[in-house]
Protein backbone atom coordinates (compact mmCIF):
# COMPACT_ATOMS: atom_id res chain seq x y z
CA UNK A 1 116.16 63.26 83.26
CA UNK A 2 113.68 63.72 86.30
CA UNK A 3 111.18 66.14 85.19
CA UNK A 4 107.69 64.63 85.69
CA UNK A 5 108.42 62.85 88.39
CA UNK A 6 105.96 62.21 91.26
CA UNK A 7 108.32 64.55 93.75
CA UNK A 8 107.72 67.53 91.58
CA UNK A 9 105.35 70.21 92.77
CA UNK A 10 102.83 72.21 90.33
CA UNK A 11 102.52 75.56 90.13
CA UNK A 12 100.13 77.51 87.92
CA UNK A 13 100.43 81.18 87.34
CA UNK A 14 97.54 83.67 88.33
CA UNK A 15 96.08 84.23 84.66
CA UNK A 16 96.01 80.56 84.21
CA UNK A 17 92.35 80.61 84.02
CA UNK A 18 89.73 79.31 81.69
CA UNK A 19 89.13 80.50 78.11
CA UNK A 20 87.52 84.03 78.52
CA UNK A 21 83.45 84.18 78.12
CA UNK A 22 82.32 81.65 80.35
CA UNK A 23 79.53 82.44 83.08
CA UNK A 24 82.50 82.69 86.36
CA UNK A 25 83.89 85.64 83.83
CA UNK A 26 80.52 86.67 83.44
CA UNK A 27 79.62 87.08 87.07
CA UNK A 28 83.25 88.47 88.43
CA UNK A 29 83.02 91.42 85.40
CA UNK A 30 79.17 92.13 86.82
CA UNK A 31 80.52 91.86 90.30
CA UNK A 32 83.95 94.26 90.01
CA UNK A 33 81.36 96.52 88.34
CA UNK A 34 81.59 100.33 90.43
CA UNK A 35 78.42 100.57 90.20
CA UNK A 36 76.78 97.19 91.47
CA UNK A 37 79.75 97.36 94.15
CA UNK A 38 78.41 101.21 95.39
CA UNK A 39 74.84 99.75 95.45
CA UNK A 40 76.10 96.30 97.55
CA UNK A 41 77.67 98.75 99.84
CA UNK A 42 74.83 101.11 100.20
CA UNK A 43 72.35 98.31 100.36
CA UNK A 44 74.50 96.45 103.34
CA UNK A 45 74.82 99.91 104.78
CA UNK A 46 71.14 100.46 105.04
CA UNK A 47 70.98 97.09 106.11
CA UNK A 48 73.61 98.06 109.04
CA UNK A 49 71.73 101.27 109.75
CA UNK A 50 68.36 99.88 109.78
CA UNK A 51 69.90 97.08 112.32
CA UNK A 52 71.68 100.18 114.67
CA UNK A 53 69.15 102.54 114.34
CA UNK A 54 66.57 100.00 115.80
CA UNK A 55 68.18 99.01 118.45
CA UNK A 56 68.84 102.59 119.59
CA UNK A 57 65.31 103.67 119.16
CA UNK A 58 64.52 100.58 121.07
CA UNK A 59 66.74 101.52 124.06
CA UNK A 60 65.24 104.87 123.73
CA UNK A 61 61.78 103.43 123.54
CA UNK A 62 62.37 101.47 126.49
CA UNK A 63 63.76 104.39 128.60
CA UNK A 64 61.28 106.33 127.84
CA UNK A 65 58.66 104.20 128.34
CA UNK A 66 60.75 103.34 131.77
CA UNK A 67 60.55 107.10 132.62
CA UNK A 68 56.78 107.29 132.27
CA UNK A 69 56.46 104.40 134.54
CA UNK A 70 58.90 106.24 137.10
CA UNK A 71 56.75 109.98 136.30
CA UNK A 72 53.64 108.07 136.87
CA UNK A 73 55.06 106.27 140.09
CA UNK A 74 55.83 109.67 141.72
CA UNK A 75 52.53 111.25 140.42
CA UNK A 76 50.32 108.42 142.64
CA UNK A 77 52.69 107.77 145.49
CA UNK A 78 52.68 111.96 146.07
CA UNK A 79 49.03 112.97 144.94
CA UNK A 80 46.93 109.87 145.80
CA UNK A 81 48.82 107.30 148.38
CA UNK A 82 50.35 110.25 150.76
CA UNK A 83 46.94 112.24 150.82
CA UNK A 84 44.74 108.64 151.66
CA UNK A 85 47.41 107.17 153.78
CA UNK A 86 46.36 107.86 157.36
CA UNK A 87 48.14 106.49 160.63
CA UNK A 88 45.58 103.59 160.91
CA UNK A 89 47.03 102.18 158.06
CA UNK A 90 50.43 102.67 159.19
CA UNK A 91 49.48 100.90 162.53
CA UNK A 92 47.78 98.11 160.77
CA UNK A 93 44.41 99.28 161.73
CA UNK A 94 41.78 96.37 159.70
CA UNK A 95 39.04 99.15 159.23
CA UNK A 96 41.73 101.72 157.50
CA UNK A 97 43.19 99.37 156.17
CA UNK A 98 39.81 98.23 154.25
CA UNK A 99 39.04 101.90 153.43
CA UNK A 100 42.51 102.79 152.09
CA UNK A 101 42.30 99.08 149.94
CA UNK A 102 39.03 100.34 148.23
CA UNK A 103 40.27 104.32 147.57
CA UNK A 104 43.64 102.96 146.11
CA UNK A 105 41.78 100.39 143.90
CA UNK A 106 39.41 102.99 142.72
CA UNK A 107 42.76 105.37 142.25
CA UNK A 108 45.77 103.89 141.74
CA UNK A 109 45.40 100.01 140.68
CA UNK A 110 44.25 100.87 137.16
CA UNK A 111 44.79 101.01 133.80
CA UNK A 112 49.03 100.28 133.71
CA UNK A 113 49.16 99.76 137.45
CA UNK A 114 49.62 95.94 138.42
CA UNK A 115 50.11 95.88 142.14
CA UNK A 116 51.39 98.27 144.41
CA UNK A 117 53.13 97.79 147.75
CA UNK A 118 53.94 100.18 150.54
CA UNK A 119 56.82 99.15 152.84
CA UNK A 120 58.94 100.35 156.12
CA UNK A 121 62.37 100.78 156.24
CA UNK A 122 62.80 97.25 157.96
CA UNK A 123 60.94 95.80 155.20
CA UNK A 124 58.02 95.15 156.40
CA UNK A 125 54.60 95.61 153.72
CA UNK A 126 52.41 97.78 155.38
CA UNK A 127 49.98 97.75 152.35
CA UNK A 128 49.30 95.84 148.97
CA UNK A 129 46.69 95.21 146.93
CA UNK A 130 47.09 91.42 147.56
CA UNK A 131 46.08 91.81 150.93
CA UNK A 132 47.59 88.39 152.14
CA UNK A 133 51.20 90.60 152.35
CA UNK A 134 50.41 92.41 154.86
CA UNK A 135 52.33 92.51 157.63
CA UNK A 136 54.68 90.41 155.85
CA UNK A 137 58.46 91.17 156.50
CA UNK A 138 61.10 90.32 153.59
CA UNK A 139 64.47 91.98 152.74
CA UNK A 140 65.16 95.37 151.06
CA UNK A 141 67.63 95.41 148.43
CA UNK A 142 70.14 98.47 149.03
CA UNK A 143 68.77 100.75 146.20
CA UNK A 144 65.28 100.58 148.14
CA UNK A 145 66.55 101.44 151.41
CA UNK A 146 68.49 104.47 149.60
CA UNK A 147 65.32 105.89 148.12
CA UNK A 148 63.53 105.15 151.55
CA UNK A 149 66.33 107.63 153.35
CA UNK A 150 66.98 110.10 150.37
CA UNK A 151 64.11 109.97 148.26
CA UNK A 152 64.20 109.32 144.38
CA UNK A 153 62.61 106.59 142.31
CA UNK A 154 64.30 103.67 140.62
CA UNK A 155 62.55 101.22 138.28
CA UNK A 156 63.67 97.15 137.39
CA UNK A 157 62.52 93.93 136.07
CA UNK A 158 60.63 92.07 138.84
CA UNK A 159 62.98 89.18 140.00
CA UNK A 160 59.34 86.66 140.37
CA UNK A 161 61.56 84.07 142.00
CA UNK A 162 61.50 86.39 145.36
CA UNK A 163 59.11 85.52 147.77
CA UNK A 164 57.13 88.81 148.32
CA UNK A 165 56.62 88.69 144.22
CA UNK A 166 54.91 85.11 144.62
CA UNK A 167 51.50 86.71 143.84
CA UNK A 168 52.69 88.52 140.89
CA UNK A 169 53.96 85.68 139.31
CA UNK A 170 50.14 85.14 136.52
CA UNK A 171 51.05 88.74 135.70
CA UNK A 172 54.58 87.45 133.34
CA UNK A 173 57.18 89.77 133.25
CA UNK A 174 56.76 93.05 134.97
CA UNK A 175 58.62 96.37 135.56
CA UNK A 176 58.57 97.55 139.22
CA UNK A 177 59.36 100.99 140.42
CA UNK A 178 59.92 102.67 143.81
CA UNK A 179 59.65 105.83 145.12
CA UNK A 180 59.63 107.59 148.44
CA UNK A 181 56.54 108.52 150.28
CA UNK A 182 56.16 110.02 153.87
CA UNK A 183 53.47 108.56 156.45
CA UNK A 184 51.07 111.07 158.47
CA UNK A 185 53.80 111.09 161.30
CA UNK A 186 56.55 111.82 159.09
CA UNK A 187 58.42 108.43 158.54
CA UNK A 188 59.66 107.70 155.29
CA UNK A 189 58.37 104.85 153.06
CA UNK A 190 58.52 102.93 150.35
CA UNK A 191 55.82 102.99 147.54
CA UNK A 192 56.60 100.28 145.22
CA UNK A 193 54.18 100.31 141.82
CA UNK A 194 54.37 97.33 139.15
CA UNK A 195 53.47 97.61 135.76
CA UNK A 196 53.39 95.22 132.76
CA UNK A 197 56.89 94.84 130.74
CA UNK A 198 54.57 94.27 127.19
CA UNK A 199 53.58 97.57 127.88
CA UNK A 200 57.29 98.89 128.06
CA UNK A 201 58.02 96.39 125.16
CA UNK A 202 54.92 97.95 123.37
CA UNK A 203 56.04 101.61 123.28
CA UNK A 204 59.35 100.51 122.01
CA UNK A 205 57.78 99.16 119.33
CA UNK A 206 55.78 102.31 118.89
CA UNK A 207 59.05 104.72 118.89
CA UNK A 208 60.73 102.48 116.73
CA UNK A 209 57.84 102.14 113.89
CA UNK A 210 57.77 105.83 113.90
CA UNK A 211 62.01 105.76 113.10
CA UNK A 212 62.67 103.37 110.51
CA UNK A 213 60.51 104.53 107.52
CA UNK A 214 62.03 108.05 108.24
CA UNK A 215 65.94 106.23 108.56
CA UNK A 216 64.87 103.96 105.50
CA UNK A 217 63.45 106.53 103.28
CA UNK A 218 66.03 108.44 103.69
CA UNK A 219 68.76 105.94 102.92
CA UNK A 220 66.74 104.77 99.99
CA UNK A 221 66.29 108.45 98.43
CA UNK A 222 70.25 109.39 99.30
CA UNK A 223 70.65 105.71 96.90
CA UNK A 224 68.29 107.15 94.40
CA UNK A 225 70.27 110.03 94.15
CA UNK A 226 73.52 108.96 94.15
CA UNK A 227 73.67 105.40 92.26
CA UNK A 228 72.76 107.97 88.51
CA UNK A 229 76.10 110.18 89.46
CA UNK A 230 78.09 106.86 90.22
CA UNK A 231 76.95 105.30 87.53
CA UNK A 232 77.93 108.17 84.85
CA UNK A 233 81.53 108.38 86.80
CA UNK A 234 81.71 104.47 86.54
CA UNK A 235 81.46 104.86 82.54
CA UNK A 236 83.30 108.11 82.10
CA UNK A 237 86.10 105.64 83.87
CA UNK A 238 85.87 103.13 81.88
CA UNK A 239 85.60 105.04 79.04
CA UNK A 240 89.06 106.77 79.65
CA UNK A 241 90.73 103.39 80.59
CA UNK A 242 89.50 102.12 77.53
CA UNK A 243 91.41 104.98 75.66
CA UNK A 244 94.40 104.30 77.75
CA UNK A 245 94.45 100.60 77.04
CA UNK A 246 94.09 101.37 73.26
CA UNK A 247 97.09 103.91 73.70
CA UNK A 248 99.10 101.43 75.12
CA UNK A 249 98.18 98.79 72.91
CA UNK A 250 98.67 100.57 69.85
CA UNK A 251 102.42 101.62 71.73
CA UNK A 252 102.97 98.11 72.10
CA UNK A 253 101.99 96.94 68.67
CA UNK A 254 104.08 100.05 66.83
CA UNK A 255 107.18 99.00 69.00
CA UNK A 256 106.39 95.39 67.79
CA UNK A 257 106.01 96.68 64.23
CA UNK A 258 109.96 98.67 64.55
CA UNK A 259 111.32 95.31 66.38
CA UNK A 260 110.36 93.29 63.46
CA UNK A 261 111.58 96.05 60.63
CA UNK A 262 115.11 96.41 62.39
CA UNK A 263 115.26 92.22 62.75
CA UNK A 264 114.38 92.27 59.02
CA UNK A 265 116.39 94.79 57.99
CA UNK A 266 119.20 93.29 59.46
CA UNK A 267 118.30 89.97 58.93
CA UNK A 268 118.43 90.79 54.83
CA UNK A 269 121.25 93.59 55.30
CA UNK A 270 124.05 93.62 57.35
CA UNK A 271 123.08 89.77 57.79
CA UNK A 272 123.29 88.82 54.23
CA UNK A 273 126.37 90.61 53.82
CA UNK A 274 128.71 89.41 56.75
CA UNK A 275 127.74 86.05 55.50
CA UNK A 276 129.03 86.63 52.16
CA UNK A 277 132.36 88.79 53.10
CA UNK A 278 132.69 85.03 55.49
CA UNK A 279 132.39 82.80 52.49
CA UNK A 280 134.37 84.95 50.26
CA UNK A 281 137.34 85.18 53.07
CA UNK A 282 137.12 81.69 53.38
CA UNK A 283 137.85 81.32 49.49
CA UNK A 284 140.12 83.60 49.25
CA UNK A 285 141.70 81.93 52.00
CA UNK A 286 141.69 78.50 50.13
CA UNK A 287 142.90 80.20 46.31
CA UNK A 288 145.75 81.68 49.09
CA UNK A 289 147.58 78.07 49.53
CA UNK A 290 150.42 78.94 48.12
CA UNK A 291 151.20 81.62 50.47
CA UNK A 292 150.59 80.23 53.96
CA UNK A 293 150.66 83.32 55.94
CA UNK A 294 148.26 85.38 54.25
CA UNK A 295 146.06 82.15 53.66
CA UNK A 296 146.25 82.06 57.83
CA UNK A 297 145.32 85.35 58.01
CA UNK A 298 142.08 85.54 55.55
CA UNK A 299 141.13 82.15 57.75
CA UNK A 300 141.47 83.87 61.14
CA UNK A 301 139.58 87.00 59.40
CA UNK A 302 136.42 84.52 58.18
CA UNK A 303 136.23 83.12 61.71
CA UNK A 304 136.24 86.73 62.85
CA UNK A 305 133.18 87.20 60.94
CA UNK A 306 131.17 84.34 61.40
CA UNK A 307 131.90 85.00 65.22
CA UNK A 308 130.35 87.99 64.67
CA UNK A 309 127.40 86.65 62.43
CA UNK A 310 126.73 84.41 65.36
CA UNK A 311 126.36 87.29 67.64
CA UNK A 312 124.58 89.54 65.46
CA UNK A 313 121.81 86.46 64.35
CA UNK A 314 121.49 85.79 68.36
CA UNK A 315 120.76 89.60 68.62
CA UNK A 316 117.82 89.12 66.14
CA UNK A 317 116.64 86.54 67.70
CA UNK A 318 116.69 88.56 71.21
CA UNK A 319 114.94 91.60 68.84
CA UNK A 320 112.61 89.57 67.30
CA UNK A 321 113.12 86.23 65.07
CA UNK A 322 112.45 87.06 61.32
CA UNK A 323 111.61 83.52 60.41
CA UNK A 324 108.68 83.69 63.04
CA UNK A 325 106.33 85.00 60.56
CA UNK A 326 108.12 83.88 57.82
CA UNK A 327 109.66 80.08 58.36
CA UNK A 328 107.85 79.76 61.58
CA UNK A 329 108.25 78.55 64.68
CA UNK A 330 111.04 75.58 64.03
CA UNK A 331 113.55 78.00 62.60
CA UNK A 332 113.05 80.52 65.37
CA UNK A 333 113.12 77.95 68.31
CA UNK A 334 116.23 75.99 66.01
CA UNK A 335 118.09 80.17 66.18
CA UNK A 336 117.26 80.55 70.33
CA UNK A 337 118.46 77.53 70.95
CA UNK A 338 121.65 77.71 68.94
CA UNK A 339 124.04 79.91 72.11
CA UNK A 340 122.57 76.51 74.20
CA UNK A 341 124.01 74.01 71.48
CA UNK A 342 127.42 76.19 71.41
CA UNK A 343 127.58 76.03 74.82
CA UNK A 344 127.62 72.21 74.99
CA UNK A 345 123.73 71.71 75.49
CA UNK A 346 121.96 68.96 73.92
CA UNK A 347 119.18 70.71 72.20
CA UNK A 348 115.48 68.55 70.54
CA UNK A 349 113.39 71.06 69.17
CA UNK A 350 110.14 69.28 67.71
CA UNK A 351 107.73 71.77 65.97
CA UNK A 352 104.20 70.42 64.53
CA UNK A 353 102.63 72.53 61.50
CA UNK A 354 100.89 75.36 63.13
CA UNK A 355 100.28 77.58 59.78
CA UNK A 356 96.52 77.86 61.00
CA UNK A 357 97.35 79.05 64.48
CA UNK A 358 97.09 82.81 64.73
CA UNK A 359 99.74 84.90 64.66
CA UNK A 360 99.23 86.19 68.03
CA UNK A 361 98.92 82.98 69.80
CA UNK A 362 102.74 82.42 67.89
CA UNK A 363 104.02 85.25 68.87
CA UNK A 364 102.80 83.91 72.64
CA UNK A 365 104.18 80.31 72.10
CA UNK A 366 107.39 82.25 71.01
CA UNK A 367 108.02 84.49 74.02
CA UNK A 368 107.24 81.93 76.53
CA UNK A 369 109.64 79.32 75.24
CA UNK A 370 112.07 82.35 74.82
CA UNK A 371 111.95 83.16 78.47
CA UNK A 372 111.81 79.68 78.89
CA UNK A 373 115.24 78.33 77.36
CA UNK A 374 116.88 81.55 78.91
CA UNK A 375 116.06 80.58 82.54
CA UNK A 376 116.65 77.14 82.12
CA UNK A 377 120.33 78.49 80.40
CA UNK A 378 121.11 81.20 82.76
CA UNK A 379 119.96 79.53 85.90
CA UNK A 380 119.49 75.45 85.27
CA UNK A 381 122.43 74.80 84.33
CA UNK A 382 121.41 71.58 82.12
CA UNK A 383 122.80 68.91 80.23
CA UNK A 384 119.59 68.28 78.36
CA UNK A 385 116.51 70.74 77.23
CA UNK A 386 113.58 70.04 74.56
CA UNK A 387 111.32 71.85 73.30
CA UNK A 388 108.00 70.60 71.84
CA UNK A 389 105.03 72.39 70.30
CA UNK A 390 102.25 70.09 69.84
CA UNK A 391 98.62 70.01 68.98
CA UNK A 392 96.10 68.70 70.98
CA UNK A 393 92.30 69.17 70.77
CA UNK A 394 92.85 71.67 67.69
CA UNK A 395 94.87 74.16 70.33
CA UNK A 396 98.36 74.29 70.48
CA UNK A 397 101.18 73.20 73.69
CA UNK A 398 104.59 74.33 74.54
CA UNK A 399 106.64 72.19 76.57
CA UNK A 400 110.06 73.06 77.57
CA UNK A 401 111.73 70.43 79.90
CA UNK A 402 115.10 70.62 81.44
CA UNK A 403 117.08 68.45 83.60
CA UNK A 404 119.03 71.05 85.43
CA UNK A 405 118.86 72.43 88.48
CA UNK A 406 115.41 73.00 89.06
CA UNK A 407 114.11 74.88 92.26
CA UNK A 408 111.22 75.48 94.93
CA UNK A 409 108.20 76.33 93.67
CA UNK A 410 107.05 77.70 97.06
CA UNK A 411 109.49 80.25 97.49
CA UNK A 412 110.60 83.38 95.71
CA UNK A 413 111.86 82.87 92.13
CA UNK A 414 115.44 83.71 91.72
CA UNK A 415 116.50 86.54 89.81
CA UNK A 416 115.70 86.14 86.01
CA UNK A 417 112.16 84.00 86.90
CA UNK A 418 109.99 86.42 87.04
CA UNK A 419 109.93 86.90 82.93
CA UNK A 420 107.61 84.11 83.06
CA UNK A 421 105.04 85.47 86.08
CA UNK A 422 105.36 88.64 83.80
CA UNK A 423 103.59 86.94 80.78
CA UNK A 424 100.68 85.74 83.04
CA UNK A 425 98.59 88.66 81.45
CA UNK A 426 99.03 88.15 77.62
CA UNK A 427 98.47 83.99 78.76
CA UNK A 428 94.95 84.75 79.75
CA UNK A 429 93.47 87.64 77.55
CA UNK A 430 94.78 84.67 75.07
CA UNK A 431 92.59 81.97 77.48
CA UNK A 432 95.35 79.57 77.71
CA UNK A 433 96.91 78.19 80.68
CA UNK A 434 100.50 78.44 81.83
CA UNK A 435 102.21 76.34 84.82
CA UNK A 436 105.91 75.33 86.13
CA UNK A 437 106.63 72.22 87.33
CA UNK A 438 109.88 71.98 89.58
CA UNK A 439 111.90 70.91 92.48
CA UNK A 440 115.30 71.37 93.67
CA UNK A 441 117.74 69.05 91.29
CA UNK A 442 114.49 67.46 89.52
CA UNK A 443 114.82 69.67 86.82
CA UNK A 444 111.87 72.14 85.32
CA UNK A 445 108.65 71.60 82.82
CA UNK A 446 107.45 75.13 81.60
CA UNK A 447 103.75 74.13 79.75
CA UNK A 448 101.69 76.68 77.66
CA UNK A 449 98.59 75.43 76.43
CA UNK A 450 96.15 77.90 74.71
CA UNK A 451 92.75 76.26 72.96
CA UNK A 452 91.38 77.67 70.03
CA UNK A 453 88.45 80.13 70.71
């Protein structure tokens, strides 16, 4: 026989976990909680909010703070630079020139204003404040010339790499906005104004200080509010799962109750007496040796009965074994195994003293090598199958081993497997462990191992 050999892959049933109480329990109970999983979720919602909410007030800081630059633009290029500009300036006359320098840095180069700029279509700088510019011709970007010829304003971050922003360069990063202005003899220009970004960066800040306690207190009191009614339907479902899993339990424990009076009944009944109606036909067959035929007869009707005493004892044992709680384990694993020893199987059933074990954890050891021997019956097709319960570390292990068949762990169990995958549950509220080892033609190892709390 195969089984146990290094070919053989492992596979361990979800439930096979570690004896209940220990801290990874501990933590996945506190964690599956309703009511630490509502707070997690309003806390990383909050979290998300906080995150979304700041960014938007940013971008709505920054517009706004954009549009104040662009309001402000307009207010000086219509109020102060078209009223001062006279055609002396336009015409690059020195002593207008001076005169309009000083009025527009007494007017307009203050407080948020930088630098200002006036230019011509062509892009020629009639004016700055940096009065080395003047005069200077550079490029126009498209969106300039289009506020030039329609009027408008437009604002950007200063691109200090260009030549006519050399000058600005000290100032860091800066926000420039145009707008259209109209010289004495009617052409249009270009009033260019530059402010600081911190200032822009500033107000954002501003805006957004002023949002976030009002989006944070009110997540925080919506929390407040809600985590008390959570928390009281959290335990009100508990409470009635609770009550359902003591309804069930106490459904499963009466049917278990009935199994074991109809086994017993049976077992000391109907049992009983087919077994002495089979001895008695069998001596009346024997005192009947004088008359052949009827001797033949009472024979054939004894084997009729024991046939059936077979049946009806493998029926108990499908029911529930009597001599579980009464003989033990050995004589109910010697009756299961009996339709595998009629059926040509070699059968070794080894059984160490278990009278301490709990009845419960029997009961377990019993229903897993039932299922067991069944599958390796119905679907193995063996020449050879033990079973073993042993005692290791003052816990008990069931090993069932087989040298049939066997089949992939990895894929889908075939019909009549799953009876094992079904006990996963029972396995683990008991802490024990259950896993298959198996390949194809290698033969099957079904282990149960459950330690004593």
């Amino acid at each position: 026989m195969a089984v146990g050999s290094s070919s053989e892959r492992r596979a361990s049933y979800p439930g096979s976990t570690p004896p209940r109480g220990n801290g990874s329990d501990r933590v996945r109970r506190f964690l599956s909680d309703p009511v630490v999983q509502f707070l997690a979720a309003g806390l990383v919602a909050l979290v998300v909010l906080v995150v979304a909410s700041g960014w938007l007030s940013k971008r709505a800081a920054t517009d706004e703070a954009v549009g104040d630059a662009r309001t402000l633009t307009q207010l000086l290029g219509r109020s102060v630079v078209e009223t001062a500009l006279t055609k002396g300036v336009v015409d690059g006359n020195a002593a207008a020139v001076d005169k309009f320098d000083r009025e527009m840095l007494k007017r307009v180069v203050v407080g948020d204003v930088l630098r200002i700029k006036i230019w011509r279509r062509d892009g020629t700088i009639i004016y700055s404040d940096k009065t080395e510019l003047i005069g200077q011709q550079f490029d126009l970007d498209p969106d300039e010339v289009e506020i030039i010829d329609r009027g408008g304003s437009a604002a950007e971050v200063s691109d200090l790499t260009k030549p006519e922003n050399r000058y600005e360069q000290n100032f860091g990063r800066l926000l420039e906005v145009y707008t259209q202005v109209w010289s004495p003899g009617g052409e249009p220009l270009l009033f260019e104004a530059y402010f600081s970004y911190d200032d822009v960066s500033r107000r954002s800040a501003e805006v957004l200080n002023g949002f976030r306690p009002i989006t944070v207190s009110v997540l925080l009191i919506f929390l407040a509010l809600t985590a008390p009614l959570v928390y009281v339907l959290a335990r009100r479902l508990d409470a009635t799962a609770a009550s359902r899993e003591r309804l069930l339990v106490a459904a499963i424990e009466s049917s278990d109750r009935e199994r074991r009076r109809i086994a017993r009944d049976l077992h000391d009944g109907v049992v009983q007496e087919l077994a002495g109606t089979s001895f008695a036909l069998s001596a009346a067959a024997r005192a009947s040796h004088d008359r052949p035929e009827s001797s033949a007869q009472l024979e054939e009707l004894a084997g009729g009965v024991r046939h059936s005493l077979r049946a009806l004892r493998s029926l108990l044992v499908e029911i529930y074994p009597p001599e579980l709680q009464t003989e033990g384990l050995a004589a109910a694993f010697d009756d299961l195994v009996a339709p595998c020893i009629a059926a040509g199987i070699a059968v070794d059933v080894h059984v160490a003293e278990h009278a301490d074990v709990p009845p419960e954890v029997v009961a377990l050891v019993w229903r897993v090598g039932q299922e067991a021997v069944r599958n390796a019956q119905r679907h193995g097709r063996p020449d050879h199958i033990t079973v073993s319960v042993t005692r290791p570390d003052d816990g008990i292990r069931l090993d069932v081993v087989d040298d049939g068949e066997g089949f992939d762990i990895a894929q889908a169990p075939p019909s009549g497997h799953l009876g094992l995958r079904g006990l996963r549950d029972l396995v683990r509220d008991a802490g024990g462990t259950l896993a298959v080892e198996s390949s194809p033609g290698m033969g099957t190892r079904v282990t149960l191992e459950v330690q004593r709390s």
